[in-house]
Protein backbone atom coordinates (compact mmCIF):
# COMPACT_ATOMS: atom_id res chain seq x y z
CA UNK A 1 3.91 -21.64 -12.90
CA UNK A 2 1.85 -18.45 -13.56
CA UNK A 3 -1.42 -19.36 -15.58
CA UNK A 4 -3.78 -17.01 -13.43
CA UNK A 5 -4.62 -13.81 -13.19
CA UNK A 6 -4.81 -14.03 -9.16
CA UNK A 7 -1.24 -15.57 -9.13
CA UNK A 8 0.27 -12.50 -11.27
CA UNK A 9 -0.61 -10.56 -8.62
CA UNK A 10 0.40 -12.43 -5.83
CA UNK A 11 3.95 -13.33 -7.22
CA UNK A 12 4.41 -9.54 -8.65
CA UNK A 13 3.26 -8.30 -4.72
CA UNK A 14 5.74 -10.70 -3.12
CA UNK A 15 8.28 -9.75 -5.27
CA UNK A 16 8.11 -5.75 -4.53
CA UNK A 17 7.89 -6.60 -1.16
CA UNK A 18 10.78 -9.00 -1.49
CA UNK A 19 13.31 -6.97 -3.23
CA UNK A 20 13.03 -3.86 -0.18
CA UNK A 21 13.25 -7.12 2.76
CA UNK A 22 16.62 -8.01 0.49
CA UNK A 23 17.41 -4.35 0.02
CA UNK A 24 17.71 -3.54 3.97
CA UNK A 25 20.57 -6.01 4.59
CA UNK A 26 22.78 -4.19 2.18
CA UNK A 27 25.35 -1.54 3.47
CA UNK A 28 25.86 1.91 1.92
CA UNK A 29 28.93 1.98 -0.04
CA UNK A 30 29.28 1.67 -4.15
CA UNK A 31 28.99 -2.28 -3.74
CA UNK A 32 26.05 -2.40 -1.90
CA UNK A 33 24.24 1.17 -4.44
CA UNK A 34 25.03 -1.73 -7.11
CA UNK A 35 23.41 -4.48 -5.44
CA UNK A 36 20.15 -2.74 -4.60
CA UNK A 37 20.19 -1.13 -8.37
CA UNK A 38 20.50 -4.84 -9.60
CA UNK A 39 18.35 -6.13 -7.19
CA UNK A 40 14.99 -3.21 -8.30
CA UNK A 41 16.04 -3.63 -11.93
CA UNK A 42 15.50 -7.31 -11.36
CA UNK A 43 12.35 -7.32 -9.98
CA UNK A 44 11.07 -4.35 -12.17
CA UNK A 45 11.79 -6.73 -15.03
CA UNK A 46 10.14 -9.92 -13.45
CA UNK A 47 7.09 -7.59 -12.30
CA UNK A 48 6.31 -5.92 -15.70
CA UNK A 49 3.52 -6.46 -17.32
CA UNK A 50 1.55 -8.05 -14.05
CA UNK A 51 -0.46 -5.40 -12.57
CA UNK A 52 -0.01 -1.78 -12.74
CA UNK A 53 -0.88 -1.46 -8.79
CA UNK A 54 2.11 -3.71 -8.14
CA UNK A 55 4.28 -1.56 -10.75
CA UNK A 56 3.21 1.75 -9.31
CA UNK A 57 4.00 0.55 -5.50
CA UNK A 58 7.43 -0.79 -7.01
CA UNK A 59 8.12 2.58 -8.54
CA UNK A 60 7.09 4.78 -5.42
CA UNK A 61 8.45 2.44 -2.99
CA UNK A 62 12.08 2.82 -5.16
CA UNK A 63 11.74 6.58 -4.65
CA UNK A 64 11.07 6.74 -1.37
CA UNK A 65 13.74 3.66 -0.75
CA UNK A 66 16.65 6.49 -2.58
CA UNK A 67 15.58 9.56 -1.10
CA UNK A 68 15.46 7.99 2.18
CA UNK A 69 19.32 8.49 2.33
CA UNK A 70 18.88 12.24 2.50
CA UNK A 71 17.62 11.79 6.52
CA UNK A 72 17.09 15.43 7.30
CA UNK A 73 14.72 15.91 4.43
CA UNK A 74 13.35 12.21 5.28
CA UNK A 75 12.12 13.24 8.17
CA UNK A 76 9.30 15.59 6.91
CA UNK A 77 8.53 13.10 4.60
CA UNK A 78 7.61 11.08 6.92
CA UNK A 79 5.92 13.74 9.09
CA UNK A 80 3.81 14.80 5.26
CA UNK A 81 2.99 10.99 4.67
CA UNK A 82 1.43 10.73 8.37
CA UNK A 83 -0.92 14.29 7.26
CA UNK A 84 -1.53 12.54 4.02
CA UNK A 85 -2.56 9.19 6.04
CA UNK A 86 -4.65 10.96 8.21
CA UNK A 87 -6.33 12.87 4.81
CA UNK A 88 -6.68 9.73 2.65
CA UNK A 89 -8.29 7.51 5.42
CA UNK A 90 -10.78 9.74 7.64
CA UNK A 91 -11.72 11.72 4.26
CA UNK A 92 -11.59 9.40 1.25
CA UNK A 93 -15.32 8.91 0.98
CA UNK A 94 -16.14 12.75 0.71
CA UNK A 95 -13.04 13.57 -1.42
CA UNK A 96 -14.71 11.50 -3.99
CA UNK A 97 -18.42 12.91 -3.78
CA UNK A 98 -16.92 16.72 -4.31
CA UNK A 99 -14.13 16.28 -6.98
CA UNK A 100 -15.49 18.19 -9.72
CA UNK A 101 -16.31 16.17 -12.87
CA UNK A 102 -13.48 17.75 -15.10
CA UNK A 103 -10.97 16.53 -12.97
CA UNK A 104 -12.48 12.95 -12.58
CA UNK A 105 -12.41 12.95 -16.45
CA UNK A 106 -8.51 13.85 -16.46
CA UNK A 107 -8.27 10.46 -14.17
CA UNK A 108 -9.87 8.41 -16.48
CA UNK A 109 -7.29 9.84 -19.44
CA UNK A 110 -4.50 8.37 -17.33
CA UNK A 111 -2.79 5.18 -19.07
CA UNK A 112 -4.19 2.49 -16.44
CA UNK A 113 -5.77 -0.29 -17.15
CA UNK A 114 -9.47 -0.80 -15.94
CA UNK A 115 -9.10 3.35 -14.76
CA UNK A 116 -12.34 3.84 -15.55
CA UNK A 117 -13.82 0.67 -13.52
CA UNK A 118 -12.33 1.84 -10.58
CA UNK A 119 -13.23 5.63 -10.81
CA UNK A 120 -17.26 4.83 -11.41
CA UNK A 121 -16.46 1.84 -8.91
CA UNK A 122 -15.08 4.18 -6.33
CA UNK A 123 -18.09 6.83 -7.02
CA UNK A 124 -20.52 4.14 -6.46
CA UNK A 125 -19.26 2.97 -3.45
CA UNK A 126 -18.46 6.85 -1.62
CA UNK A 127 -22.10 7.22 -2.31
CA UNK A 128 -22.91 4.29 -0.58
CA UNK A 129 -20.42 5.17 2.01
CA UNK A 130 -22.07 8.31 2.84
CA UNK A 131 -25.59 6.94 2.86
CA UNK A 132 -24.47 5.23 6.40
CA UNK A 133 -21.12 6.83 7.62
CA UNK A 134 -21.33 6.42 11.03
CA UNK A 135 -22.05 2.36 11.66
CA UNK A 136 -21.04 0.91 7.76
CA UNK A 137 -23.36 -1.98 6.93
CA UNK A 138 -21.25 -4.61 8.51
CA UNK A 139 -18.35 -7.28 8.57
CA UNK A 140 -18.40 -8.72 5.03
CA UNK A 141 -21.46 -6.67 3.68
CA UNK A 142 -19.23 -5.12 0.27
CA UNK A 143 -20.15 -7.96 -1.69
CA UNK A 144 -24.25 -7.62 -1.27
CA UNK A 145 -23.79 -3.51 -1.09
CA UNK A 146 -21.58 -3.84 -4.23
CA UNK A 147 -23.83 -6.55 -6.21
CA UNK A 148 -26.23 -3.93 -8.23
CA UNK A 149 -22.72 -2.27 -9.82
CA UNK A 150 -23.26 -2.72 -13.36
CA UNK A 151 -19.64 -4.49 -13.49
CA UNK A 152 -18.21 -7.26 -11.51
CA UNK A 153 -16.23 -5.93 -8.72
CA UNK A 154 -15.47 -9.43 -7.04
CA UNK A 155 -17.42 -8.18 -3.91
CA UNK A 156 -15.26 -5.52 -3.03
CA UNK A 157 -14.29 -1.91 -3.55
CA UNK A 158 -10.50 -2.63 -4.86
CA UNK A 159 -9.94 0.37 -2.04
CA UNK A 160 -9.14 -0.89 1.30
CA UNK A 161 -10.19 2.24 2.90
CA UNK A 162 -13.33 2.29 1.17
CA UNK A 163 -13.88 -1.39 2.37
CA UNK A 164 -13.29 -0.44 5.52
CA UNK A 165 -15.57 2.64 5.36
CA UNK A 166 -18.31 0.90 3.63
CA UNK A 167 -18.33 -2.51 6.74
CA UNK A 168 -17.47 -0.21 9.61
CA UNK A 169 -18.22 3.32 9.32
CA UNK A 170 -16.25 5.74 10.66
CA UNK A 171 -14.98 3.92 13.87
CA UNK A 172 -13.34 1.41 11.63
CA UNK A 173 -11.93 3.90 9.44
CA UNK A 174 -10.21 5.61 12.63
CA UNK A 175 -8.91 1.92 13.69
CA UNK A 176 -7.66 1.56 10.51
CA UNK A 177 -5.55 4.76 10.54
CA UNK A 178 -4.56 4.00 14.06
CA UNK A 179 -2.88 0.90 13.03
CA UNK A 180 -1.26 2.96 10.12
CA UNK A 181 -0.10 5.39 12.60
CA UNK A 182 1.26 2.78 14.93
CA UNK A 183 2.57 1.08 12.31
CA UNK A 184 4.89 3.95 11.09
CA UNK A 185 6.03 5.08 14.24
CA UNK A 186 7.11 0.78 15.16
CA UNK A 187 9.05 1.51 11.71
CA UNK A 188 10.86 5.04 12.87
CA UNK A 189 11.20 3.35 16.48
CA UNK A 190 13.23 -0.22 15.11
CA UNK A 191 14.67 0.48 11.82
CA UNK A 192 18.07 1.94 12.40
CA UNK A 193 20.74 2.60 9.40
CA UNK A 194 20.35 4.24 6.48
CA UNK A 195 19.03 1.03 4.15
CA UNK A 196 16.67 0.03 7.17
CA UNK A 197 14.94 2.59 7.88
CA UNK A 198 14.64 3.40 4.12
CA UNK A 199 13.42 -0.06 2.95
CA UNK A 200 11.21 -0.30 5.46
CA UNK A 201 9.00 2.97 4.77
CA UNK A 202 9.21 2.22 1.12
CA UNK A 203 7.83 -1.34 1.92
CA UNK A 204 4.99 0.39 4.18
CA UNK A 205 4.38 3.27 1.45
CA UNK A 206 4.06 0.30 -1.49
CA UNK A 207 1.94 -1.65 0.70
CA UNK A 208 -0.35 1.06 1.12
CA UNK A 209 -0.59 1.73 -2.79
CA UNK A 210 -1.23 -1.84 -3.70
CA UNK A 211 -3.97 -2.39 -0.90
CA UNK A 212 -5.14 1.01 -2.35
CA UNK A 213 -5.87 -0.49 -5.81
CA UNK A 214 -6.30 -4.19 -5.33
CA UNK A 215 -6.81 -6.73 -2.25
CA UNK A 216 -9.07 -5.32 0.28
CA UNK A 217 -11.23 -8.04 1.18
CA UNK A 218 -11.45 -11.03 3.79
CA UNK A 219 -10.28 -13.88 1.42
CA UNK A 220 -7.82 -16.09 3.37
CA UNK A 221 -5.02 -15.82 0.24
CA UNK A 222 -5.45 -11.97 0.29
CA UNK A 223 -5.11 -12.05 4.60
CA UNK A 224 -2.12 -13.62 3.57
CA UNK A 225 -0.87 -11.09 1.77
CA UNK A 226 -1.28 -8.35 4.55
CA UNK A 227 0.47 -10.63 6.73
CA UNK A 228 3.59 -10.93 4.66
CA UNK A 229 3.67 -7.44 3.98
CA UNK A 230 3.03 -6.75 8.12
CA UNK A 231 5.83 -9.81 8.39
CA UNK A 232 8.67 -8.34 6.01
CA UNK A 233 8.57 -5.16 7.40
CA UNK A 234 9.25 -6.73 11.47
CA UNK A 235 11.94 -8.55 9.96
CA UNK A 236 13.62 -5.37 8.78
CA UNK A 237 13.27 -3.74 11.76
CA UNK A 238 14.34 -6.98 13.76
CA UNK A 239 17.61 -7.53 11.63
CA UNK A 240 18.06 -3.77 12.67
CA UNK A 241 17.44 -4.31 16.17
CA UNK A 242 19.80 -7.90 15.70
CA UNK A 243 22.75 -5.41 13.88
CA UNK A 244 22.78 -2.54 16.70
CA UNK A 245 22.76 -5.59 18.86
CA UNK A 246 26.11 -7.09 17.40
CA UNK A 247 27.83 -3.76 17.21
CA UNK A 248 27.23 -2.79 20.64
CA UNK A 249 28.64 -5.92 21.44
């Protein structure tokens, strides 16, 4: 049963992730276009309402999932999203200190919930960033850095690149897009087939989003959550792997 706020998000994460694991083990012809239709209407419906990270990842990760079939165009996409990775993470922190207010103000017009929190929390904490760049302030440190915000952030920046900024400086942040780096390259190494290699980048492009809005800290339930997300995409690239296997066979 859902009666939390914390288990909305969990269930509505597992579910995104879910419905692309379910979505690479189709085959592309009209039946199996139907079944992955069915199968993102389904969990758009379950998901709605929950949390607008989860429905933003679910919508992105569908787009990227569709236009994935078009491999010759895919493949700048995927060069663009490894720029973009390498933007977001090592410059994140200054992006936000220079935006220019206008354009700051147009974010907080966007229909989001709690959009304004997380601008004026993610201000707050690329000022603090930048105040100690090089070393961070430690393992674990958000919560005391983050305690004089006038709201309750839950002891975290609800940014995982800004956590990772804010406990490690900018040796963490370069591990961090190292392992993004790896990561997408395991993906274009072991994900063969059309629906593979698709549902696996739009599981590693919604798990970026929602770890980009929500669930950046050290709790054991959120660990858990980067773990299944790390787990479903190995299993889409290992029933690849298993499926070249059999037809070589």
């Amino acid at each position: 049963m859902v009666d939390h706020e914390w288990n909305q998000k969990y269930y509505s994460f597992w579910i995104v992730f879910l419905c692309y694991s379910v979505a690479s083990y189709l085959n592309y012809n009209r039946y199996s276009l139907f079944l992955s239709f069915l199968s993102f209407f389904t969990a758009a419906f379950l998901i709605f309402g929950y949390s607008d990270s989860a429905i933003l990842s679910f919508a992105t990760g569908a787009v990227v999932f569709y236009f994935g079939f078009h491999l010759k165009i895919f493949r700048y996409f995927r060069l663009a999203i490894r720029v973009f990775l390498v933007l977001y993470v090592l410059f994140l922190p200054l992006i936000w200190s220079v935006i220019p207010e206008g354009f700051i103000e147009n974010i907080r017009g966007l229909p989001l919930n709690n959009v304004n929190f997380r601008v004026d929390l993610y201000l707050y904490s690329s000022g603090i960033i930048l105040d100690r760049w090089l070393w961070g302030y430690g393992l674990g440190s958000a919560e005391q850095m983050l305690a004089s915000f006038p709201i309750p952030t839950g002891g975290h920046p609800h940014n995982i690149v800004l956590s990772i900024w804010m406990e490690m400086g900018v040796f963490g942040a370069i591990f961090l897009l190292w392992l993004f780096l790896r990561l997408a390259s395991y993906i274009d190494r072991h994900a063969s087939g059309e629906f593979r290699l698709s549902s696996a980048w739009a599981m590693f492009i919604a798990g970026i989003l929602i770890f980009s809005f929500s669930f950046d800290f050290w709790d054991p339930i959120v660990s858990l959550t980067y773990g299944m997300w790390l787990s479903m995409i190995a299993l889409v690239c290992q029933q690849s792997g298993n499926s070249t296997s059999m037809q070589s066979s």
